[in-house]
N, C-alpha and C. Protein backbone atom coordinates (compact mmCIF):
# COMPACT_ATOMS: atom_id res chain seq x y z
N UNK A 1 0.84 -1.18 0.00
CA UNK A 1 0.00 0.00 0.00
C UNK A 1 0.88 1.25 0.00
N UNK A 2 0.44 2.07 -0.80
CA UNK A 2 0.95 3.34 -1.01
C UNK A 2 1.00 4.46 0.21
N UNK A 3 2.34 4.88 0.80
CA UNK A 3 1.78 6.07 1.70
C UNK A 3 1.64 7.16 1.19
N UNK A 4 0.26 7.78 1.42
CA UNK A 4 0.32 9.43 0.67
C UNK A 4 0.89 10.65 1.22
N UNK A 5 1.38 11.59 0.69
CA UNK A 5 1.88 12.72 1.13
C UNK A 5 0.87 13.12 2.29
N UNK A 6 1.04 14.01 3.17
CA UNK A 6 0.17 14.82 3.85
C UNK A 6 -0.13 16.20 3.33
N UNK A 7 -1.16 16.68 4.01
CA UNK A 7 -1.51 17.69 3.45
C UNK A 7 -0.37 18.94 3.69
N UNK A 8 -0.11 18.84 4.67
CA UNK A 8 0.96 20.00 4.89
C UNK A 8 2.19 19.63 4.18
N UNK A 9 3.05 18.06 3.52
CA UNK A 9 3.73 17.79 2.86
C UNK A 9 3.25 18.54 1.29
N UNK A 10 2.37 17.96 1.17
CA UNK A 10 2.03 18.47 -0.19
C UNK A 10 1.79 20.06 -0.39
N UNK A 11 1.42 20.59 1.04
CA UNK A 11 1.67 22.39 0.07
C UNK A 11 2.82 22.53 0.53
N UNK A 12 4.38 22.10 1.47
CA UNK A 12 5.25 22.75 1.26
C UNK A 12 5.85 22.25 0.05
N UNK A 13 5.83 20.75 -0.37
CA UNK A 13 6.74 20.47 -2.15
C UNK A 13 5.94 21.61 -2.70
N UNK A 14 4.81 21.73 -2.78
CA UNK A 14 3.92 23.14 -3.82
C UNK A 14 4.33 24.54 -3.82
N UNK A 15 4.82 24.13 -3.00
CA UNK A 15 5.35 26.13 -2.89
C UNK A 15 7.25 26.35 -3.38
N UNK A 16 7.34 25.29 -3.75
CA UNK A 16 8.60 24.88 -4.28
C UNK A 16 8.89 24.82 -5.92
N UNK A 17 10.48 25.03 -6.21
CA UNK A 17 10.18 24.87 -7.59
C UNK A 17 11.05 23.40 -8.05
N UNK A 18 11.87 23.41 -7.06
CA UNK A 18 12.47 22.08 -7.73
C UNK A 18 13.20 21.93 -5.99
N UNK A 19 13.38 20.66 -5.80
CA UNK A 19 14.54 19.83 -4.87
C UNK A 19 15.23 19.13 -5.33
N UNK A 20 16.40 18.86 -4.37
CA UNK A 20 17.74 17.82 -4.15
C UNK A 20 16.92 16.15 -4.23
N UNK A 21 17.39 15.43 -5.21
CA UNK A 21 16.84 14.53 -4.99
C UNK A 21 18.64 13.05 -4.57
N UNK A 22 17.92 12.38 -3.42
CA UNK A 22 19.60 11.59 -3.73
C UNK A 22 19.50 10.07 -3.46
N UNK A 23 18.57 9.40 -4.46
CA UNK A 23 18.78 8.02 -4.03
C UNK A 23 20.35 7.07 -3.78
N UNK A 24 19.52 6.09 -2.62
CA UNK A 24 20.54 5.26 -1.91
C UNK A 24 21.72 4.98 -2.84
N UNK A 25 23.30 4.63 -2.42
CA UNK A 25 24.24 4.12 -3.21
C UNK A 25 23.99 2.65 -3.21
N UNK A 26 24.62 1.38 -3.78
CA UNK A 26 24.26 0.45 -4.00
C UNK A 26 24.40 -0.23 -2.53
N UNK A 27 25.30 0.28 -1.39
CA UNK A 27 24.70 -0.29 0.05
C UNK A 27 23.49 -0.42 0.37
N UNK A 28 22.53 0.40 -0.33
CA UNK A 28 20.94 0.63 0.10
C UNK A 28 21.03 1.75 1.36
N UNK A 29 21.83 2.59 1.78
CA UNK A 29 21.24 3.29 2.71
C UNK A 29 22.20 4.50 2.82
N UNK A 30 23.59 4.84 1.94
CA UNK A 30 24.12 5.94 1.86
C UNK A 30 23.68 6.65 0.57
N UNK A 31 22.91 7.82 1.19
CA UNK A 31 22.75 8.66 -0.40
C UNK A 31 23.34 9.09 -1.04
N UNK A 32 23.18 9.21 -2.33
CA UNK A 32 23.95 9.69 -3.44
C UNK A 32 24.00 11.06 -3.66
N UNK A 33 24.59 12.08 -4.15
CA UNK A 33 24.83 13.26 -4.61
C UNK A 33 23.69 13.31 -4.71
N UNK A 34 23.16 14.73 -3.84
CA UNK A 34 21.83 15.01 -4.28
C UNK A 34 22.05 16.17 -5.50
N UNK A 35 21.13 15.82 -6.37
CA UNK A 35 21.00 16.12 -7.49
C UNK A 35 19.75 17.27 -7.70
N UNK A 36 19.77 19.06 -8.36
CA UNK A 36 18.31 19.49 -7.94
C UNK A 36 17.84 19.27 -9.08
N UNK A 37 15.93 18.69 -9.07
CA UNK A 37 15.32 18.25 -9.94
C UNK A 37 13.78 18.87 -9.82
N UNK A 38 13.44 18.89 -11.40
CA UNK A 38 12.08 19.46 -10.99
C UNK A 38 11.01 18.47 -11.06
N UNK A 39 9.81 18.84 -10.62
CA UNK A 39 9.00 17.65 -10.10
C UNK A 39 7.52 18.31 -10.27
N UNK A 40 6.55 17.31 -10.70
CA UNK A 40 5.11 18.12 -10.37
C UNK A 40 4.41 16.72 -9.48
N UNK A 41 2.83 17.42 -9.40
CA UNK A 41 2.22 16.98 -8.29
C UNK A 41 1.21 16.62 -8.84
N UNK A 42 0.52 15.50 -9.16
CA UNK A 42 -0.98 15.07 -9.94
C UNK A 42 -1.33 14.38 -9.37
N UNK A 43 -2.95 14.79 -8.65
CA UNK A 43 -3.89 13.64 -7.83
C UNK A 43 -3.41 13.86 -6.62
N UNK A 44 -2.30 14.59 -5.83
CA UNK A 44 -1.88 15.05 -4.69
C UNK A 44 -0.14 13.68 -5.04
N UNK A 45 -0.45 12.88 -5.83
CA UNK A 45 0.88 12.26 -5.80
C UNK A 45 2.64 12.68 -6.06
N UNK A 46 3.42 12.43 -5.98
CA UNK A 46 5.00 13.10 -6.45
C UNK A 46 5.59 12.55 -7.38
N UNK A 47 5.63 12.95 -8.75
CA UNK A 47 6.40 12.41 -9.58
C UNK A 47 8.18 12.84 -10.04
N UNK A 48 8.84 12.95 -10.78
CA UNK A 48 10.03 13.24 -10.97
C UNK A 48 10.27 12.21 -12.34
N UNK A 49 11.70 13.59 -13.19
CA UNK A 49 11.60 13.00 -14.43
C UNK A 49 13.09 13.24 -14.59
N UNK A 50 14.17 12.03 -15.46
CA UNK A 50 15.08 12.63 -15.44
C UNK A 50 15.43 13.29 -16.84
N UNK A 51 15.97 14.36 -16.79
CA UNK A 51 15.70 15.20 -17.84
C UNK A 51 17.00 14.37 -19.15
N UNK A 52 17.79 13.29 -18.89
CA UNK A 52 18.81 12.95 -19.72
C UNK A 52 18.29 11.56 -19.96
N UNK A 53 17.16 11.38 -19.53
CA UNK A 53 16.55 9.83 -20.01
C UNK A 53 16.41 8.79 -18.67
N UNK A 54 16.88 7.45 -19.10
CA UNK A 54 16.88 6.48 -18.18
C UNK A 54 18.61 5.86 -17.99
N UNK A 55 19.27 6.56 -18.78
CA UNK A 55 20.63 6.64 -18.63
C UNK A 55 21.35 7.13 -17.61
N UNK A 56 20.46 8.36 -17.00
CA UNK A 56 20.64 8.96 -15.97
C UNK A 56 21.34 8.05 -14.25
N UNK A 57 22.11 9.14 -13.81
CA UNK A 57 22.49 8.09 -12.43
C UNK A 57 21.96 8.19 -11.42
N UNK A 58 20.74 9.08 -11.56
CA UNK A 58 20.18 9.33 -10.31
C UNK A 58 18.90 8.18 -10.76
N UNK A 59 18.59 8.47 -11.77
CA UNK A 59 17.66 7.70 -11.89
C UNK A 59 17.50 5.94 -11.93
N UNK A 60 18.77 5.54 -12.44
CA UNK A 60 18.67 3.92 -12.36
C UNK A 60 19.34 3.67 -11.33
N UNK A 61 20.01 4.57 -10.05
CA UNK A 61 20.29 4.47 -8.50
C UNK A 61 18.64 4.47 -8.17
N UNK A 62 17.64 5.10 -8.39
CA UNK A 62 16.85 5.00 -7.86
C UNK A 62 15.57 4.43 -8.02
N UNK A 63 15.90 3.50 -9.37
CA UNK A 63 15.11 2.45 -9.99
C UNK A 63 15.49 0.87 -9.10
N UNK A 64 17.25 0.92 -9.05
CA UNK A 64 17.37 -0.24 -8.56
C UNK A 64 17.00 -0.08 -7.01
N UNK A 65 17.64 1.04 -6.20
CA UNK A 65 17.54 0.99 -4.87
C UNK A 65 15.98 0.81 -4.22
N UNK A 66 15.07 1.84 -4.74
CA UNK A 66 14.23 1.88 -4.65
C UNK A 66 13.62 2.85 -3.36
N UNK A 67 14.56 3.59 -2.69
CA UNK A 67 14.73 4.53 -1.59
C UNK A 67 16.06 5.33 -2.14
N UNK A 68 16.01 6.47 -0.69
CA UNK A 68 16.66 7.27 -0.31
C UNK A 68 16.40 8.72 0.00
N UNK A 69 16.61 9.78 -0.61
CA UNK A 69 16.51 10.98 0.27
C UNK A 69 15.41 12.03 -0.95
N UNK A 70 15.09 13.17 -0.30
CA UNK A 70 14.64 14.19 -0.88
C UNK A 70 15.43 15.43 -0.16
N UNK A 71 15.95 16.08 -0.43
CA UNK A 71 16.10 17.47 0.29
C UNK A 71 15.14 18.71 0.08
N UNK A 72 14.70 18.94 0.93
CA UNK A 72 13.09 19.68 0.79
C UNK A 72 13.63 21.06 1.92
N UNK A 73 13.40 22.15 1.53
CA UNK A 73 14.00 23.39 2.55
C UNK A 73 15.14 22.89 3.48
N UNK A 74 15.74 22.44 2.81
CA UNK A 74 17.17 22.38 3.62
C UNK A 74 16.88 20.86 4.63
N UNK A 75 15.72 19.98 4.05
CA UNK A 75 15.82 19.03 5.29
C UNK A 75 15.20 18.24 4.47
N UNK A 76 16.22 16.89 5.19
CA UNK A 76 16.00 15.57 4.18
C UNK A 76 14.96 15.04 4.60
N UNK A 77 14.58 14.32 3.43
CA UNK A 77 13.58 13.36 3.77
C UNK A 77 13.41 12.03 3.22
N UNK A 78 13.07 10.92 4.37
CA UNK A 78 13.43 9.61 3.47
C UNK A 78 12.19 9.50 2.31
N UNK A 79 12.80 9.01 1.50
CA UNK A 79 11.71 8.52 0.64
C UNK A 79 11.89 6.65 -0.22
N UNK A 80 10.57 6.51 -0.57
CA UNK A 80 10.88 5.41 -1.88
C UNK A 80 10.00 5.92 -3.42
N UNK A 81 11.22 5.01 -4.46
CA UNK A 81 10.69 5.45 -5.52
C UNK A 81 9.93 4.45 -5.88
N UNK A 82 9.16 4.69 -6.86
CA UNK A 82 8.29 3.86 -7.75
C UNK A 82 7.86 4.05 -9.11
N UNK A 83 8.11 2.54 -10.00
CA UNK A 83 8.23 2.84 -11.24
C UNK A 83 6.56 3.73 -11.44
N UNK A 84 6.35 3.98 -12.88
CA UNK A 84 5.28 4.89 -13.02
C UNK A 84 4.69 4.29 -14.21
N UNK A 85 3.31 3.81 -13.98
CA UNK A 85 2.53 3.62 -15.00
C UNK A 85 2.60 4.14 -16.05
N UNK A 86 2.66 3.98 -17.44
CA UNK A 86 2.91 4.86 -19.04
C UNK A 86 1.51 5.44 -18.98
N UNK A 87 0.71 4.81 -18.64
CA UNK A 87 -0.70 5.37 -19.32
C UNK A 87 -1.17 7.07 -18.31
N UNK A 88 0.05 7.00 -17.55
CA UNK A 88 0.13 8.72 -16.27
C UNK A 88 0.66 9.48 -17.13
N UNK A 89 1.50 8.89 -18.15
CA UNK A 89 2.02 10.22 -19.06
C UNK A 89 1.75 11.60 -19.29
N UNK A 90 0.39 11.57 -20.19
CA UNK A 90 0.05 12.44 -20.15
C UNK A 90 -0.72 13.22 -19.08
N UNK A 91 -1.18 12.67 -18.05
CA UNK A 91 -1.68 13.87 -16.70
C UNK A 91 -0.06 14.56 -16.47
N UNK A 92 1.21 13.44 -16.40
CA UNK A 92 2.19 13.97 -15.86
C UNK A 92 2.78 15.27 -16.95
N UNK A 93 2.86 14.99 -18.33
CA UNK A 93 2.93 16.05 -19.22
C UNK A 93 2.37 17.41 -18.98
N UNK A 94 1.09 16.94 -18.91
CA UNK A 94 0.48 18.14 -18.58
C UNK A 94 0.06 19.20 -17.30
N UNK A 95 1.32 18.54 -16.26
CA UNK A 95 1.48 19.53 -14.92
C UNK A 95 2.51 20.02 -14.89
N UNK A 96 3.58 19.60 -16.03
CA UNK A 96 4.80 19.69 -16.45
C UNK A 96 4.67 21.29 -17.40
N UNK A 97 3.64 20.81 -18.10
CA UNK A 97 3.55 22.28 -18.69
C UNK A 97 2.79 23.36 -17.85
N UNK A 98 1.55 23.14 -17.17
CA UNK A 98 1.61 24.13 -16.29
C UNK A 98 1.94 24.48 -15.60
N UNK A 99 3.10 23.48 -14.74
CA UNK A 99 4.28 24.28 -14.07
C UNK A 99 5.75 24.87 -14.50
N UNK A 100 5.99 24.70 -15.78
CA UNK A 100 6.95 25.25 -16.23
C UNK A 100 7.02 25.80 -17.32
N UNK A 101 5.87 26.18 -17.36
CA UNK A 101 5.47 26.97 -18.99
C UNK A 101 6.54 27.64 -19.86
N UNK A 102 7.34 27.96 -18.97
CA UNK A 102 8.01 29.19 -19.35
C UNK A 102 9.45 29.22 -19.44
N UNK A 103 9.22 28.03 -19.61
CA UNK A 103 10.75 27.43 -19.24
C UNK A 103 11.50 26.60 -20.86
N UNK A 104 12.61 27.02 -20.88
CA UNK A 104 13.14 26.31 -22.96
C UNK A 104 13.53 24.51 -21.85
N UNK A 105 13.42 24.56 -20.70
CA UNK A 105 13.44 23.19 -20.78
C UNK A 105 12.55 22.41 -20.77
N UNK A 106 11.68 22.94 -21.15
CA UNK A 106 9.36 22.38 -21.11
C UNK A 106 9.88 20.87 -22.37
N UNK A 107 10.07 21.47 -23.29
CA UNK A 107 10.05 20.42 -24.35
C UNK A 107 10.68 18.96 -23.75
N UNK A 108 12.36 19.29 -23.40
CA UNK A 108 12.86 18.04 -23.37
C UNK A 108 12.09 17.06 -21.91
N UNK A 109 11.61 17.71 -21.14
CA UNK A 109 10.98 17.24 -20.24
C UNK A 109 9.44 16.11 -20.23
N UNK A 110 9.11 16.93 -21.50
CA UNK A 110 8.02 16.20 -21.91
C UNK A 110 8.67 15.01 -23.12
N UNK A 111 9.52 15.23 -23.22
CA UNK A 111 9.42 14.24 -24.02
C UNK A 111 9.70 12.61 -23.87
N UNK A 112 9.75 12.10 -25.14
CA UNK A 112 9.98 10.06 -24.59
C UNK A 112 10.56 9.95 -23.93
N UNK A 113 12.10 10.77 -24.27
CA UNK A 113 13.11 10.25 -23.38
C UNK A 113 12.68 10.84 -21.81
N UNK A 114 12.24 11.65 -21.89
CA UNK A 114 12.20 12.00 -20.04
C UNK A 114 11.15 11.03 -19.73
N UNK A 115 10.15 10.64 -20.32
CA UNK A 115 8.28 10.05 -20.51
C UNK A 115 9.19 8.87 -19.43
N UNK A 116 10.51 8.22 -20.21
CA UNK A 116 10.40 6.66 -20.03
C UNK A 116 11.08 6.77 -18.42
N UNK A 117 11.62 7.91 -18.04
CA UNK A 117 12.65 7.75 -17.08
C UNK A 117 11.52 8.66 -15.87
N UNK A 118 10.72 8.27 -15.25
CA UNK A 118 9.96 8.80 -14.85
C UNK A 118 9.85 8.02 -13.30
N UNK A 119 9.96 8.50 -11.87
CA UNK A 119 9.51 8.02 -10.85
C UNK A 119 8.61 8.37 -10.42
N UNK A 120 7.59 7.89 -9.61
CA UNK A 120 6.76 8.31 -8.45
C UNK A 120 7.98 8.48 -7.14
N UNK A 121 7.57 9.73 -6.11
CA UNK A 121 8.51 9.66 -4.94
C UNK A 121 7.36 9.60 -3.82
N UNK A 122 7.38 8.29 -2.97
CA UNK A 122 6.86 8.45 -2.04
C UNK A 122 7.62 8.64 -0.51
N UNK A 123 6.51 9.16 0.43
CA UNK A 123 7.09 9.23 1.49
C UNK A 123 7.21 8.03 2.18
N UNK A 124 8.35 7.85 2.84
CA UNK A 124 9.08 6.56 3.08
C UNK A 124 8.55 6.60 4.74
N UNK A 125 7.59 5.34 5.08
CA UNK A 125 6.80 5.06 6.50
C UNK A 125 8.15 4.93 7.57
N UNK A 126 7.95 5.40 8.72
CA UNK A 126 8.41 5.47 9.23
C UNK A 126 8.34 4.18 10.15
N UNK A 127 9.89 4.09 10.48
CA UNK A 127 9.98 2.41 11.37
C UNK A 127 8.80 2.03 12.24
N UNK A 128 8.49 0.83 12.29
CA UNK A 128 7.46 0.81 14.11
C UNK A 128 8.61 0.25 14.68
């Protein structure tokens, strides 16, 4: 089962334009170079795209690991990733353009190559 953001999680990522993202190294629990990335929000969920494909090292660190960090106002947060349904594409396209309208990096973001390299970031439950 999926944990969802909270409400107060979800308007501080919202009031944001991009975070540090740093999945685990292959130990599973030291993070990697956090990396800043931009990200939108559809259905209240967290997605992330890597803008150089699935070639990317943040991204197949955080395909295989499947955790690690977010840096959000200066404070980490654990998270896990999750692959992303194709058929979200386009909702995800299209928060992509209304959040970065304005931006010459709109195109490559939307495109296949970013489409295929695509995570969900959830918030990572805390131990019992």
């Amino acid at each position: 089962m999926r944990q969802p953001w909270s409400a107060e999680d979800q308007a501080r990522i919202a009031a944001t334009e991009s975070f540090r993202i740093a999945p685990y190294r292959a130990d599973g629990k030291t993070p990697g170079t956090p990396t800043y990335i931009w990200f939108v929000q559809v259905e209240g969920r967290l997605f992330v795209r890597a803008y150089s494909g699935t070639g990317s090292r943040w991204f197949q660190a955080g395909l295989h690991q499947r955790a690690g960090q977010i840096v959000l106002d200066g404070t980490p947060r654990e998270v896990t990733f999750a692959p992303v349904d194709p058929a979200l594409s386009g909702a995800i396209d299209a928060a992509y353009r209304a959040k970065y309208t304005t931006s010459r990096y709109l195109a490559p973001m939307i495109s296949d190559r970013a489409q295929a390299a695509t995570l969900e970031v959830l918030p990572r439950a805390a131990a019992a």
